[in-house]
PDB file of N, CA and C in Angstrom:
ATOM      1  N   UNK A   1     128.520  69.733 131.395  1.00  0.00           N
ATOM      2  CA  UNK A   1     127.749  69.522 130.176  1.00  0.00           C
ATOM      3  C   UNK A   1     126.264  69.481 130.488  1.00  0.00           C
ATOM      4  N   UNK A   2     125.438  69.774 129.727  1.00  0.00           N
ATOM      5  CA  UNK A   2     123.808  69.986 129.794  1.00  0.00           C
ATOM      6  C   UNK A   2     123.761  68.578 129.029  1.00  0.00           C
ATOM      7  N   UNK A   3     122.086  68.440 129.847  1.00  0.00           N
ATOM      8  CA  UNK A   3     121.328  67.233 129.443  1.00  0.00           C
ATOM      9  C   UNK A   3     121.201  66.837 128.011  1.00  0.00           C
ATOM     10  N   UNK A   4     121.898  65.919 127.895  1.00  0.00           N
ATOM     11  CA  UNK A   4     121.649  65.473 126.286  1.00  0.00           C
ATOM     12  C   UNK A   4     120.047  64.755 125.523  1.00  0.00           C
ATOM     13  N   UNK A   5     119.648  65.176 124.768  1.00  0.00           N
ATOM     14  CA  UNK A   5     118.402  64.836 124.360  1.00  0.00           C
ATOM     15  C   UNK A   5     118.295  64.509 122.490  1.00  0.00           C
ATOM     16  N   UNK A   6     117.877  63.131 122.853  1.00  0.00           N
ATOM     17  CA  UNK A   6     118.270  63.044 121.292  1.00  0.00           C
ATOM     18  C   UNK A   6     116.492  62.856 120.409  1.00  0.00           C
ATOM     19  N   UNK A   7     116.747  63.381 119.097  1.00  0.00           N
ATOM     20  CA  UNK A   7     115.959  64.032 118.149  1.00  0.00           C
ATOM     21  C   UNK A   7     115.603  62.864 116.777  1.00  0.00           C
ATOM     22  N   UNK A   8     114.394  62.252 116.823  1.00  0.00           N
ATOM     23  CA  UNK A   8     114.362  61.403 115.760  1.00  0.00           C
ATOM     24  C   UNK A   8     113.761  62.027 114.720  1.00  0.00           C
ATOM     25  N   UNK A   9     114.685  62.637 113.655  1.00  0.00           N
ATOM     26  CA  UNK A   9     114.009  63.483 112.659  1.00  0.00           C
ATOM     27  C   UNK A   9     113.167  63.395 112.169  1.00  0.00           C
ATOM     28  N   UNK A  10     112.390  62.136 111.597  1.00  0.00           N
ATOM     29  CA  UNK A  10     111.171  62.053 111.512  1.00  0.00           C
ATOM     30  C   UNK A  10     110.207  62.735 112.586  1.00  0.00           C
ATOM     31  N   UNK A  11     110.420  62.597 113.414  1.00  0.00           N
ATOM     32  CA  UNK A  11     109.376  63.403 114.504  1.00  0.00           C
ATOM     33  C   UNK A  11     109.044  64.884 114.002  1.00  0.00           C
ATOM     34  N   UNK A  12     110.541  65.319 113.527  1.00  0.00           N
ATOM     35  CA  UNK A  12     110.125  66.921 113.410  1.00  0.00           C
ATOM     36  C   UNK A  12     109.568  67.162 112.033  1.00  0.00           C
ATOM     37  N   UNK A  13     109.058  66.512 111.416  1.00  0.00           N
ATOM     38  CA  UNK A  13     108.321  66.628 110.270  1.00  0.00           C
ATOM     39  C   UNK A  13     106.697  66.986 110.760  1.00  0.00           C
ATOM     40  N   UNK A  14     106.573  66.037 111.966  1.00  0.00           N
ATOM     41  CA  UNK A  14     105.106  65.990 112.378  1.00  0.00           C
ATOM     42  C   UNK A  14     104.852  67.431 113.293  1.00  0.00           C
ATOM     43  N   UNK A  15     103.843  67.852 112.901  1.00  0.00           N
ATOM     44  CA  UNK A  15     103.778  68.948 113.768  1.00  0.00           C
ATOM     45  C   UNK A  15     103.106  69.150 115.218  1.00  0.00           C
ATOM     46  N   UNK A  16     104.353  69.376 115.758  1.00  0.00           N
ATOM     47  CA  UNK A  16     103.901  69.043 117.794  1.00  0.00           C
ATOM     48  C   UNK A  16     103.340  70.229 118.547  1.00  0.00           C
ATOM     49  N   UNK A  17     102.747  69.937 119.048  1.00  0.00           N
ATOM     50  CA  UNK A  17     101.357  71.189 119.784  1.00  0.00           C
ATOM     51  C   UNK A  17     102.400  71.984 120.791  1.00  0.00           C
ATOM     52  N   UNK A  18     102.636  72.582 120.867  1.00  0.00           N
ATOM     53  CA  UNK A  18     103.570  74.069 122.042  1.00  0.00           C
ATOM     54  C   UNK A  18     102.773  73.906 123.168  1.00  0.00           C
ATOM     55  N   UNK A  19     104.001  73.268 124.264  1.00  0.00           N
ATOM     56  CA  UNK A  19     103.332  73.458 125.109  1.00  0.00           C
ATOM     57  C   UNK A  19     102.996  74.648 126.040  1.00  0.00           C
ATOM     58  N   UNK A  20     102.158  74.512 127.142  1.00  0.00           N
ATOM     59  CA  UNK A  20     102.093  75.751 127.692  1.00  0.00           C
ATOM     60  C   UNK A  20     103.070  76.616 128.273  1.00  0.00           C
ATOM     61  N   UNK A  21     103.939  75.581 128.698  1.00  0.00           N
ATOM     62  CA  UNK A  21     105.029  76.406 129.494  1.00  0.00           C
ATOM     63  C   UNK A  21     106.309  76.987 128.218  1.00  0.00           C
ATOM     64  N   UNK A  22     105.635  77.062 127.403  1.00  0.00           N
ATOM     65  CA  UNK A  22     106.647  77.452 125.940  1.00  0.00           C
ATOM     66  C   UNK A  22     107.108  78.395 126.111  1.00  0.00           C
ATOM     67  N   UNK A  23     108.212  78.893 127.382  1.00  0.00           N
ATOM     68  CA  UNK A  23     109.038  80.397 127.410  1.00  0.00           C
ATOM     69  C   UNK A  23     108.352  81.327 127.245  1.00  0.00           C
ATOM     70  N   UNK A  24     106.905  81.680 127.855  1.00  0.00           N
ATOM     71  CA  UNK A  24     105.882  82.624 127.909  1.00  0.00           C
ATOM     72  C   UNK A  24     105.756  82.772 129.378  1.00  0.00           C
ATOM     73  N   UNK A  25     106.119  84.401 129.736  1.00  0.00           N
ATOM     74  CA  UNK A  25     106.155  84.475 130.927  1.00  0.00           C
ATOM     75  C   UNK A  25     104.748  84.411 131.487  1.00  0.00           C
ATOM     76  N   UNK A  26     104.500  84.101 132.714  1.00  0.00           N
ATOM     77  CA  UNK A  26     104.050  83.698 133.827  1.00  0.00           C
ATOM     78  C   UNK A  26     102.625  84.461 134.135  1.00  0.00           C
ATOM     79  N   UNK A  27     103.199  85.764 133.914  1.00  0.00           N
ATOM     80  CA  UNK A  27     102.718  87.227 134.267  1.00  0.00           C
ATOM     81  C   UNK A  27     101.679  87.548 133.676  1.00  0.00           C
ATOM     82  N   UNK A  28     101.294  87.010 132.304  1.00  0.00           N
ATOM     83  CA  UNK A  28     100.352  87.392 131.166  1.00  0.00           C
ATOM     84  C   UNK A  28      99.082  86.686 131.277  1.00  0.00           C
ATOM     85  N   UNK A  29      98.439  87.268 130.783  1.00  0.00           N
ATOM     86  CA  UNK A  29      96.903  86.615 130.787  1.00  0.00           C
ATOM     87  C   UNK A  29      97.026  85.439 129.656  1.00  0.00           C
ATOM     88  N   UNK A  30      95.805  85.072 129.740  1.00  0.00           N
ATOM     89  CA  UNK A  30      95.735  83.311 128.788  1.00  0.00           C
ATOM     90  C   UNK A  30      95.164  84.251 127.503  1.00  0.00           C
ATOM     91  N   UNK A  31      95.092  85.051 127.069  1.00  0.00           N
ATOM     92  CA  UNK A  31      94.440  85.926 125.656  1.00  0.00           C
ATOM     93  C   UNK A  31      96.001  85.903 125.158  1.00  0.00           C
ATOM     94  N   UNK A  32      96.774  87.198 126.206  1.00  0.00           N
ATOM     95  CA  UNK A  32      97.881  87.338 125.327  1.00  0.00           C
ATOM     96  C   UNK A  32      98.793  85.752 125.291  1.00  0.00           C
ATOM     97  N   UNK A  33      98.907  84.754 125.984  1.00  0.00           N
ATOM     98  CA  UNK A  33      99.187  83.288 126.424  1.00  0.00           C
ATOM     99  C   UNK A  33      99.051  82.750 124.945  1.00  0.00           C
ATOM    100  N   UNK A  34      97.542  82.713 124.511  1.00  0.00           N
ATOM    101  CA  UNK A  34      97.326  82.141 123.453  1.00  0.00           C
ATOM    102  C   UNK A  34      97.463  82.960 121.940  1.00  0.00           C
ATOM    103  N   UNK A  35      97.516  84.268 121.848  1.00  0.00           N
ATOM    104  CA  UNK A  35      98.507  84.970 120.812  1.00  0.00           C
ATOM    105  C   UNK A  35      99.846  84.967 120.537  1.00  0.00           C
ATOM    106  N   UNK A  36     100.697  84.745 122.008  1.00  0.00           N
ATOM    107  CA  UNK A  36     101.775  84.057 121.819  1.00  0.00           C
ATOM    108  C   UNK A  36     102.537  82.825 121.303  1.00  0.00           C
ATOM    109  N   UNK A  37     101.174  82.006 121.162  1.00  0.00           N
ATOM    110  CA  UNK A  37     101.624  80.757 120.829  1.00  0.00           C
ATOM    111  C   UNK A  37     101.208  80.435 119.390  1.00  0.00           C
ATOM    112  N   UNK A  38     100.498  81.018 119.125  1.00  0.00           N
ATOM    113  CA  UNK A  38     100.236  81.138 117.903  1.00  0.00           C
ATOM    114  C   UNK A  38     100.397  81.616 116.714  1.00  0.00           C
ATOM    115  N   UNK A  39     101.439  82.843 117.074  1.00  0.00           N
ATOM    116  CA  UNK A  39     102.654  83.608 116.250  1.00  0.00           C
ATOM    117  C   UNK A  39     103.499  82.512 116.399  1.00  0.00           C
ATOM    118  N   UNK A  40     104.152  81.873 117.413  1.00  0.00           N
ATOM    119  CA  UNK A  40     105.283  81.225 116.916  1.00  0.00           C
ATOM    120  C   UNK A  40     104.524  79.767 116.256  1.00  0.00           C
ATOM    121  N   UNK A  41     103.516  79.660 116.390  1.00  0.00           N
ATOM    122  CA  UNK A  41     103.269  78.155 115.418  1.00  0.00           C
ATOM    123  C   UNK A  41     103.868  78.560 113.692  1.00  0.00           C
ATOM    124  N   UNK A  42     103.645  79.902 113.465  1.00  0.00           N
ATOM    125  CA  UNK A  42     103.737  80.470 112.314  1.00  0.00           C
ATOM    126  C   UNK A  42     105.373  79.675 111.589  1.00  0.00           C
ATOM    127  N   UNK A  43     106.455  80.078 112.880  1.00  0.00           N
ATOM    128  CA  UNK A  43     107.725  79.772 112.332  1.00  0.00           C
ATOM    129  C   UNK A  43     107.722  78.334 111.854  1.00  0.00           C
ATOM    130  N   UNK A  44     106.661  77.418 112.101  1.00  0.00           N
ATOM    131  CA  UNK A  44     107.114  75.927 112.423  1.00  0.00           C
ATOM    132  C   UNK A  44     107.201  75.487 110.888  1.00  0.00           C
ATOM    133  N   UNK A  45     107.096  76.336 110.289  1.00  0.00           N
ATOM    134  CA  UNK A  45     107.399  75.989 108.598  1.00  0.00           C
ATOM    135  C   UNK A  45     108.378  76.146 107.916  1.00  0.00           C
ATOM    136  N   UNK A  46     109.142  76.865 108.494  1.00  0.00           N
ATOM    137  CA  UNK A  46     109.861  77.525 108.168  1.00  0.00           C
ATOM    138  C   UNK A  46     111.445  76.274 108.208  1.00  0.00           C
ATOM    139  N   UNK A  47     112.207  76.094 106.666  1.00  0.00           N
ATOM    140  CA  UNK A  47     113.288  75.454 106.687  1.00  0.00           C
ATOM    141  C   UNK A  47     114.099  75.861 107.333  1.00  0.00           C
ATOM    142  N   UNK A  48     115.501  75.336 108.079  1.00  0.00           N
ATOM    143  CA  UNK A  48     116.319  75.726 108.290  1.00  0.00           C
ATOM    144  C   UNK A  48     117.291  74.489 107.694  1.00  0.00           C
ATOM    145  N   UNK A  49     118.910  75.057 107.683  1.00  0.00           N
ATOM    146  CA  UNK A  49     119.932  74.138 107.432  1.00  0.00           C
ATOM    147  C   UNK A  49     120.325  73.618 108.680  1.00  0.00           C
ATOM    148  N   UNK A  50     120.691  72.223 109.220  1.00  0.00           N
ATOM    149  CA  UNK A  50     121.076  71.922 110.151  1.00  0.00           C
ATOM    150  C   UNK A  50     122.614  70.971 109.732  1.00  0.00           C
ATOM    151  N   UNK A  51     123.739  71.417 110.025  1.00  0.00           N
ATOM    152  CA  UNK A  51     124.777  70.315 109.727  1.00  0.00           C
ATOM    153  C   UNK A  51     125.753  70.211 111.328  1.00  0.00           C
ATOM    154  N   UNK A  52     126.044  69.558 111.181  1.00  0.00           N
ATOM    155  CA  UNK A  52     126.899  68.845 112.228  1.00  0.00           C
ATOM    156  C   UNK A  52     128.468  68.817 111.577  1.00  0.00           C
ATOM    157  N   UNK A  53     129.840  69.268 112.240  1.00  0.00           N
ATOM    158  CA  UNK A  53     130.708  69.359 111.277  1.00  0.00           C
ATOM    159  C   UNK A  53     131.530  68.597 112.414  1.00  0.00           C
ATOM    160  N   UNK A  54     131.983  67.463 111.895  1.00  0.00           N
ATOM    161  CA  UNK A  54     133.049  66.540 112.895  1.00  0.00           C
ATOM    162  C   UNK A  54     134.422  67.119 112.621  1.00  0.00           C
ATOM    163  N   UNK A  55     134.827  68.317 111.790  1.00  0.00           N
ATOM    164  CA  UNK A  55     136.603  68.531 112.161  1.00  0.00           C
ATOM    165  C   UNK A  55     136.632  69.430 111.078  1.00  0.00           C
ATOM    166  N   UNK A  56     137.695  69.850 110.439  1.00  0.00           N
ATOM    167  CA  UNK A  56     137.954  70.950 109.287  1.00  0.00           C
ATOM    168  C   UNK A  56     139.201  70.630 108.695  1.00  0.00           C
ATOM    169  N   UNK A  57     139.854  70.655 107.401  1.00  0.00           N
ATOM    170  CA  UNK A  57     141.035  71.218 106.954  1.00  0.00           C
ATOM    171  C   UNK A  57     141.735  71.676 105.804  1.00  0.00           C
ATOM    172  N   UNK A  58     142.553  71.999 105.722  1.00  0.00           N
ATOM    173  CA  UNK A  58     142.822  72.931 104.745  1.00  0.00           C
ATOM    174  C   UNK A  58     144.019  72.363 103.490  1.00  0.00           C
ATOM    175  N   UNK A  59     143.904  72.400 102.541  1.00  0.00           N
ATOM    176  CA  UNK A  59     144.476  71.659 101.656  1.00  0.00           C
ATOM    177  C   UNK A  59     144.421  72.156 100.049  1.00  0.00           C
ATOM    178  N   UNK A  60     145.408  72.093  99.360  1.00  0.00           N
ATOM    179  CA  UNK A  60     145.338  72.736  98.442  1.00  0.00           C
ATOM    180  C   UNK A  60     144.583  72.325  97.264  1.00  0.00           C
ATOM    181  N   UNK A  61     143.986  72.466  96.237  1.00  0.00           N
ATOM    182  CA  UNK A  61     143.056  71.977  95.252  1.00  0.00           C
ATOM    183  C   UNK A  61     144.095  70.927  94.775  1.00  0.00           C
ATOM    184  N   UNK A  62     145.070  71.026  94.116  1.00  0.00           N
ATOM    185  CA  UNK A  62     145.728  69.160  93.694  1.00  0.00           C
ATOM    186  C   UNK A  62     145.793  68.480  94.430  1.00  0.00           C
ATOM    187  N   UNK A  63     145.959  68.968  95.494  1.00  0.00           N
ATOM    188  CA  UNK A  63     146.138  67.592  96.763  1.00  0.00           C
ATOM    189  C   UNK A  63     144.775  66.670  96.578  1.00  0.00           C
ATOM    190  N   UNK A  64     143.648  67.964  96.780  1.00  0.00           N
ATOM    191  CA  UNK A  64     141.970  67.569  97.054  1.00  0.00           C
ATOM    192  C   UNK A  64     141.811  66.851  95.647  1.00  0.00           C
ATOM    193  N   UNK A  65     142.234  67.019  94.313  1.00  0.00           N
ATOM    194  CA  UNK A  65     142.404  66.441  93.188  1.00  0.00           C
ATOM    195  C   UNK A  65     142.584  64.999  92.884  1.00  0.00           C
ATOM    196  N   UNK A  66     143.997  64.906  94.284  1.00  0.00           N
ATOM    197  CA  UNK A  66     144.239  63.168  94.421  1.00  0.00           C
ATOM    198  C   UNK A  66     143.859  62.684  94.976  1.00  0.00           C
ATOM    199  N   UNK A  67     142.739  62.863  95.442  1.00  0.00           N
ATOM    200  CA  UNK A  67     142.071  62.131  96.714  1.00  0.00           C
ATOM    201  C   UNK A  67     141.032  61.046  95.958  1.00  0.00           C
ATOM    202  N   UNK A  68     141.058  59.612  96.450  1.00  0.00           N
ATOM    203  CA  UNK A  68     139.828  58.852  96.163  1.00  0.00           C
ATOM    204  C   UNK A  68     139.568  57.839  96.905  1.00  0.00           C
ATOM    205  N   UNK A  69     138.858  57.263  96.774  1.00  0.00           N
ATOM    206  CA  UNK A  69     138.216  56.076  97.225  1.00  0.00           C
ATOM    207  C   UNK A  69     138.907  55.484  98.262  1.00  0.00           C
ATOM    208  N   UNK A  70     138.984  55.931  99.499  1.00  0.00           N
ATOM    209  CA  UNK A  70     139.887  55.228 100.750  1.00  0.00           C
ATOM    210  C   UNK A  70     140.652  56.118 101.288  1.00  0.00           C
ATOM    211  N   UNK A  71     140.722  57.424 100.617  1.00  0.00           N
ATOM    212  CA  UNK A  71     141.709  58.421 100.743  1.00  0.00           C
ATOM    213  C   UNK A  71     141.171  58.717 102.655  1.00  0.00           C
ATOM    214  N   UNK A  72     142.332  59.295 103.179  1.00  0.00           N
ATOM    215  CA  UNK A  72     142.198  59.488 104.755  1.00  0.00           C
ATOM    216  C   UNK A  72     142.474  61.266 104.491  1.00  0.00           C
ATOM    217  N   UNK A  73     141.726  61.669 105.142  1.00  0.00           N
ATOM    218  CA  UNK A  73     141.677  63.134 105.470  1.00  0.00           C
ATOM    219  C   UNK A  73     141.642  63.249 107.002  1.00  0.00           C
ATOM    220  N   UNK A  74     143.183  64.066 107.550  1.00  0.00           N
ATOM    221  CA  UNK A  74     143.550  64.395 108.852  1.00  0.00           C
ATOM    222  C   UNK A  74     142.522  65.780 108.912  1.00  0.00           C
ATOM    223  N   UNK A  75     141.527  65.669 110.021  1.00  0.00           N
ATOM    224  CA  UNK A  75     140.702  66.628 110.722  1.00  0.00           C
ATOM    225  C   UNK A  75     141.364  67.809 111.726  1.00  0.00           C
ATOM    226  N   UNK A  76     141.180  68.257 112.368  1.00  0.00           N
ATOM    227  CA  UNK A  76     141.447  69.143 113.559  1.00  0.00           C
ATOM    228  C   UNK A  76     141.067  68.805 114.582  1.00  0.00           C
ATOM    229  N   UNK A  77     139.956  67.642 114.625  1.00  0.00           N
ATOM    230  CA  UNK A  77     139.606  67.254 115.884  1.00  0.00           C
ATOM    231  C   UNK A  77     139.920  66.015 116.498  1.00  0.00           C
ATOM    232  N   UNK A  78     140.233  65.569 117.758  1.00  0.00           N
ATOM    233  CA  UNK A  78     140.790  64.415 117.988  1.00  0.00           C
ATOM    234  C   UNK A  78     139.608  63.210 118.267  1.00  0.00           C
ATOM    235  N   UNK A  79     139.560  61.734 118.464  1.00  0.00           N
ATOM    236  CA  UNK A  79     138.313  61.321 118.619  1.00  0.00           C
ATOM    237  C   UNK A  79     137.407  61.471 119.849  1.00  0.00           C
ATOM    238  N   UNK A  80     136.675  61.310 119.897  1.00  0.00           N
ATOM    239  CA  UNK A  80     135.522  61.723 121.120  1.00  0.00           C
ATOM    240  C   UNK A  80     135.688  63.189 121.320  1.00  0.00           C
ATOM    241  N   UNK A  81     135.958  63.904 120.669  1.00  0.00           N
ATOM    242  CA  UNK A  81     136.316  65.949 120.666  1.00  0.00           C
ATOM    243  C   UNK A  81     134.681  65.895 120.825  1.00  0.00           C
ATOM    244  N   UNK A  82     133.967  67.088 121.076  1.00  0.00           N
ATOM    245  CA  UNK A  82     132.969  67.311 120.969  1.00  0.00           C
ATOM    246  C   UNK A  82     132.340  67.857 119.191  1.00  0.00           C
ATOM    247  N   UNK A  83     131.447  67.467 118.658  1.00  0.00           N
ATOM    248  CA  UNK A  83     131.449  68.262 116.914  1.00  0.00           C
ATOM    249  C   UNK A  83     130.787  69.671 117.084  1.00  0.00           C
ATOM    250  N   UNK A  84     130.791  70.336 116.371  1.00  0.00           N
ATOM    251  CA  UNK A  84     129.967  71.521 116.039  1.00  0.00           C
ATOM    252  C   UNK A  84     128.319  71.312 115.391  1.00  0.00           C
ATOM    253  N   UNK A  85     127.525  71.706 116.038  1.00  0.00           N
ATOM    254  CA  UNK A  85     126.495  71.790 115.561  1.00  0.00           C
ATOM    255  C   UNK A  85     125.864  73.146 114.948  1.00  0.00           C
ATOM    256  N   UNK A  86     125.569  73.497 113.923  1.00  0.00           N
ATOM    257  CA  UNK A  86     124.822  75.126 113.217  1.00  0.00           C
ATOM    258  C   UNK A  86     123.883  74.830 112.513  1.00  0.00           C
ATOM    259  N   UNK A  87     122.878  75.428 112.761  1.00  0.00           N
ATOM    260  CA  UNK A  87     121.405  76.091 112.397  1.00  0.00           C
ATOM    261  C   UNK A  87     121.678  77.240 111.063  1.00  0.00           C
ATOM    262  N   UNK A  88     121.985  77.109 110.040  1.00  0.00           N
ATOM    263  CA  UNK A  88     122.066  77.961 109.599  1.00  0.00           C
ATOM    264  C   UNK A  88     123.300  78.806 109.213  1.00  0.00           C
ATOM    265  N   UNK A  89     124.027  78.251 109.104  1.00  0.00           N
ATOM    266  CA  UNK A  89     125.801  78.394 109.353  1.00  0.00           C
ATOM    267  C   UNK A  89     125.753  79.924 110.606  1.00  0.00           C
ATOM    268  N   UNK A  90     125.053  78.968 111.742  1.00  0.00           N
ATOM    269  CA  UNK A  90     125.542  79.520 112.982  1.00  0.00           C
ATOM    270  C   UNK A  90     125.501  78.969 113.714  1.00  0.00           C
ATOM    271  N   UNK A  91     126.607  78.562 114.583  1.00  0.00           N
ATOM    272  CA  UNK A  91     126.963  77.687 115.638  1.00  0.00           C
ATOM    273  C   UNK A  91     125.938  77.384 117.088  1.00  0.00           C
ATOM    274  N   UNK A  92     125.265  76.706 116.893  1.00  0.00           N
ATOM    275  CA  UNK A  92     124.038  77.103 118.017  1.00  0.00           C
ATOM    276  C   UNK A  92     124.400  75.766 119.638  1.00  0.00           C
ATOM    277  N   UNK A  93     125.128  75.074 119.162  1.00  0.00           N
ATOM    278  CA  UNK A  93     125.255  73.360 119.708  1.00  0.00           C
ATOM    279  C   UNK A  93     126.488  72.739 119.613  1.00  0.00           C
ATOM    280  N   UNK A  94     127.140  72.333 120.964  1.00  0.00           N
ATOM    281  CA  UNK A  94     127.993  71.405 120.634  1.00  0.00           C
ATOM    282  C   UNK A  94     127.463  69.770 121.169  1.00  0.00           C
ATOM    283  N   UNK A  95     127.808  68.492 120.120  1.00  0.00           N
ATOM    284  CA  UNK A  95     127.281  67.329 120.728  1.00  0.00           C
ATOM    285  C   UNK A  95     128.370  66.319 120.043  1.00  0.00           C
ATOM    286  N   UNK A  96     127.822  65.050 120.252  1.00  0.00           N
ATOM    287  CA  UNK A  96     128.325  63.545 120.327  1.00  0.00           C
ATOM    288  C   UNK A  96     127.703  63.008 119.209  1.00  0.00           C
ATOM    289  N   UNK A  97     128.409  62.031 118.249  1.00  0.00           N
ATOM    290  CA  UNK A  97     127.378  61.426 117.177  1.00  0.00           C
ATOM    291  C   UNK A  97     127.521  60.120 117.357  1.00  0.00           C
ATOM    292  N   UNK A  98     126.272  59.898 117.711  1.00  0.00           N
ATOM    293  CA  UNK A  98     125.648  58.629 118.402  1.00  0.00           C
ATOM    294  C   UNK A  98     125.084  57.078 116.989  1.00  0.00           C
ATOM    295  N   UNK A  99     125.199  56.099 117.237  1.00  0.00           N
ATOM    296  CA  UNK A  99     124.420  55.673 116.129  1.00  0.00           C
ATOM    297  C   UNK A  99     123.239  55.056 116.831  1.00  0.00           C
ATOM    298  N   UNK A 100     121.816  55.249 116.209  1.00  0.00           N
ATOM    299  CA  UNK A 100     120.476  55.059 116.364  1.00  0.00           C
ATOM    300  C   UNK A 100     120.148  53.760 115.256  1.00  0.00           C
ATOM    301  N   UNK A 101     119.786  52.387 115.606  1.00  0.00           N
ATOM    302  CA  UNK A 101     119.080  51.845 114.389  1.00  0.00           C
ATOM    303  C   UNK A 101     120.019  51.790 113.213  1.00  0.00           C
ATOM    304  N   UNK A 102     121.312  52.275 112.791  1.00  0.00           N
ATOM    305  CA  UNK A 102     122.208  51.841 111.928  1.00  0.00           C
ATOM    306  C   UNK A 102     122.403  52.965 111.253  1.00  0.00           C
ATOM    307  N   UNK A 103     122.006  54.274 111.921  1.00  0.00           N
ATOM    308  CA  UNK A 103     121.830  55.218 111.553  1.00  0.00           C
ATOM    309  C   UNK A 103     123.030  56.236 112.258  1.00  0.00           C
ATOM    310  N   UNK A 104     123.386  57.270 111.671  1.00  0.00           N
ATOM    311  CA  UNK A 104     124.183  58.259 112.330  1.00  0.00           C
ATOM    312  C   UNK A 104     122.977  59.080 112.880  1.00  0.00           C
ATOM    313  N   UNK A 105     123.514  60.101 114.372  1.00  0.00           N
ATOM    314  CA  UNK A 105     122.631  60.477 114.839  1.00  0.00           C
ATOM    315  C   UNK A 105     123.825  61.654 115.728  1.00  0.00           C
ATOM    316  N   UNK A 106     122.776  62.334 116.209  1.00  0.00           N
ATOM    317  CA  UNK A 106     123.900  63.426 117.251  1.00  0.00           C
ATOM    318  C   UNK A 106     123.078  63.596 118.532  1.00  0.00           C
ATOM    319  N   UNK A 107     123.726  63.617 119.576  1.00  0.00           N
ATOM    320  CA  UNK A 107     123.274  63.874 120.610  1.00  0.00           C
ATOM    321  C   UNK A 107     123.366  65.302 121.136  1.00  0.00           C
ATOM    322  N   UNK A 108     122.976  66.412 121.608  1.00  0.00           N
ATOM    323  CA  UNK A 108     123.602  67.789 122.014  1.00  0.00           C
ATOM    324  C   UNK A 108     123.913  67.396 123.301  1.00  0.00           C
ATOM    325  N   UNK A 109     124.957  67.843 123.689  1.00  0.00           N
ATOM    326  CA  UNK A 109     125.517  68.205 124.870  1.00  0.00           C
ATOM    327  C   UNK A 109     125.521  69.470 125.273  1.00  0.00           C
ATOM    328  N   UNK A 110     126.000  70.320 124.536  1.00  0.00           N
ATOM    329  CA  UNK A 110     125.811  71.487 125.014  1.00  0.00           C
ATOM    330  C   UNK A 110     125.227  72.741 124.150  1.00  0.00           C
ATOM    331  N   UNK A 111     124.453  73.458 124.733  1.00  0.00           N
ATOM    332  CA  UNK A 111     123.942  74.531 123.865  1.00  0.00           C
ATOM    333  C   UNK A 111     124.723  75.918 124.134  1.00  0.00           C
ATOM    334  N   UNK A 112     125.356  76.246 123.242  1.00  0.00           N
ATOM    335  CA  UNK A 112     125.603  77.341 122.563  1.00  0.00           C
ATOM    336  C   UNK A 112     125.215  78.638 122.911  1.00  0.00           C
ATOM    337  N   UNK A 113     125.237  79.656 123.846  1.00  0.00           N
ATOM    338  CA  UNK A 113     124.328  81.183 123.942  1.00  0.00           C
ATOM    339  C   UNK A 113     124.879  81.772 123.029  1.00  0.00           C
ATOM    340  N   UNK A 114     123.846  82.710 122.405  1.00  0.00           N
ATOM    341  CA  UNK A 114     124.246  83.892 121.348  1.00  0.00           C
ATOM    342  C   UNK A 114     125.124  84.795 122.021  1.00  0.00           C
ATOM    343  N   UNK A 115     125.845  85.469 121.538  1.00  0.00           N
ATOM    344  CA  UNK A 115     126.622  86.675 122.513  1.00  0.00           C
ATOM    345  C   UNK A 115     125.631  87.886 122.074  1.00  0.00           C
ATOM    346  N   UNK A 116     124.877  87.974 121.275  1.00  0.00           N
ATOM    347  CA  UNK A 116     123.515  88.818 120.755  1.00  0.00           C
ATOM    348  C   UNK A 116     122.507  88.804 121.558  1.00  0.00           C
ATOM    349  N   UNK A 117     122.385  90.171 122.172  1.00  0.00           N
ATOM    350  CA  UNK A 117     121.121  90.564 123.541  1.00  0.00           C
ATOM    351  C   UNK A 117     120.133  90.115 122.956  1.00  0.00           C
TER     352      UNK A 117
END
């Protein structure tokens, strides 16, 4: 499992300066260095959906009909399973949901590669 690093959402409201070593190769001068970084400040506005999905299942609309207040819904996942994390209903993260301050929270454990070059 990769280093887990946890995210106090408030933080990402505030907007944080890129640092230098921001996945800009090595090779380039500090002109193109600092055009690089400054196209991607562009994205930092940009919404995305982030959900965390602890399990899934499938059930027919009357069933989902009788369901209330206390009702138990059997998941697919067992406890401590790892959850799904997606950016966008795309799977980018798997992690742990941690509680912070009385708060639900997720930790990543593991990140996700695109199978997309």
């Amino acid at each position: 499992m990769a280093d887990s690093k946890n995210l106090d959402l408030d933080e990402l409201d505030e907007k944080q300066p890129i640092p230098e070593t921001a996945s800009i190769p090595a090779d380039i001068n500090n002109s193109e260095k600092l055009q690089s970084i400054s196209e991607l400040e562009a994205v930092y506005d940009i919404p995305v959906q982030v959900s965390a999905v602890l399990g899934k299942t499938r059930m027919p609309v009357n069933q989902l009909l009788k369901l209330g207040r206390g009702a138990i819904v059997e998941l697919d996942r067992k406890v401590g399973e790892a959850i799904d994390i997606y950016v966008n209903d795309r799977l980018v993260a798997r992690g742990e949901v941690v509680i912070v301050d009385d708060k639900l929270g997720i930790t990543m454990t593991e990140i996700i590669k695109s199978e997309k070059g």
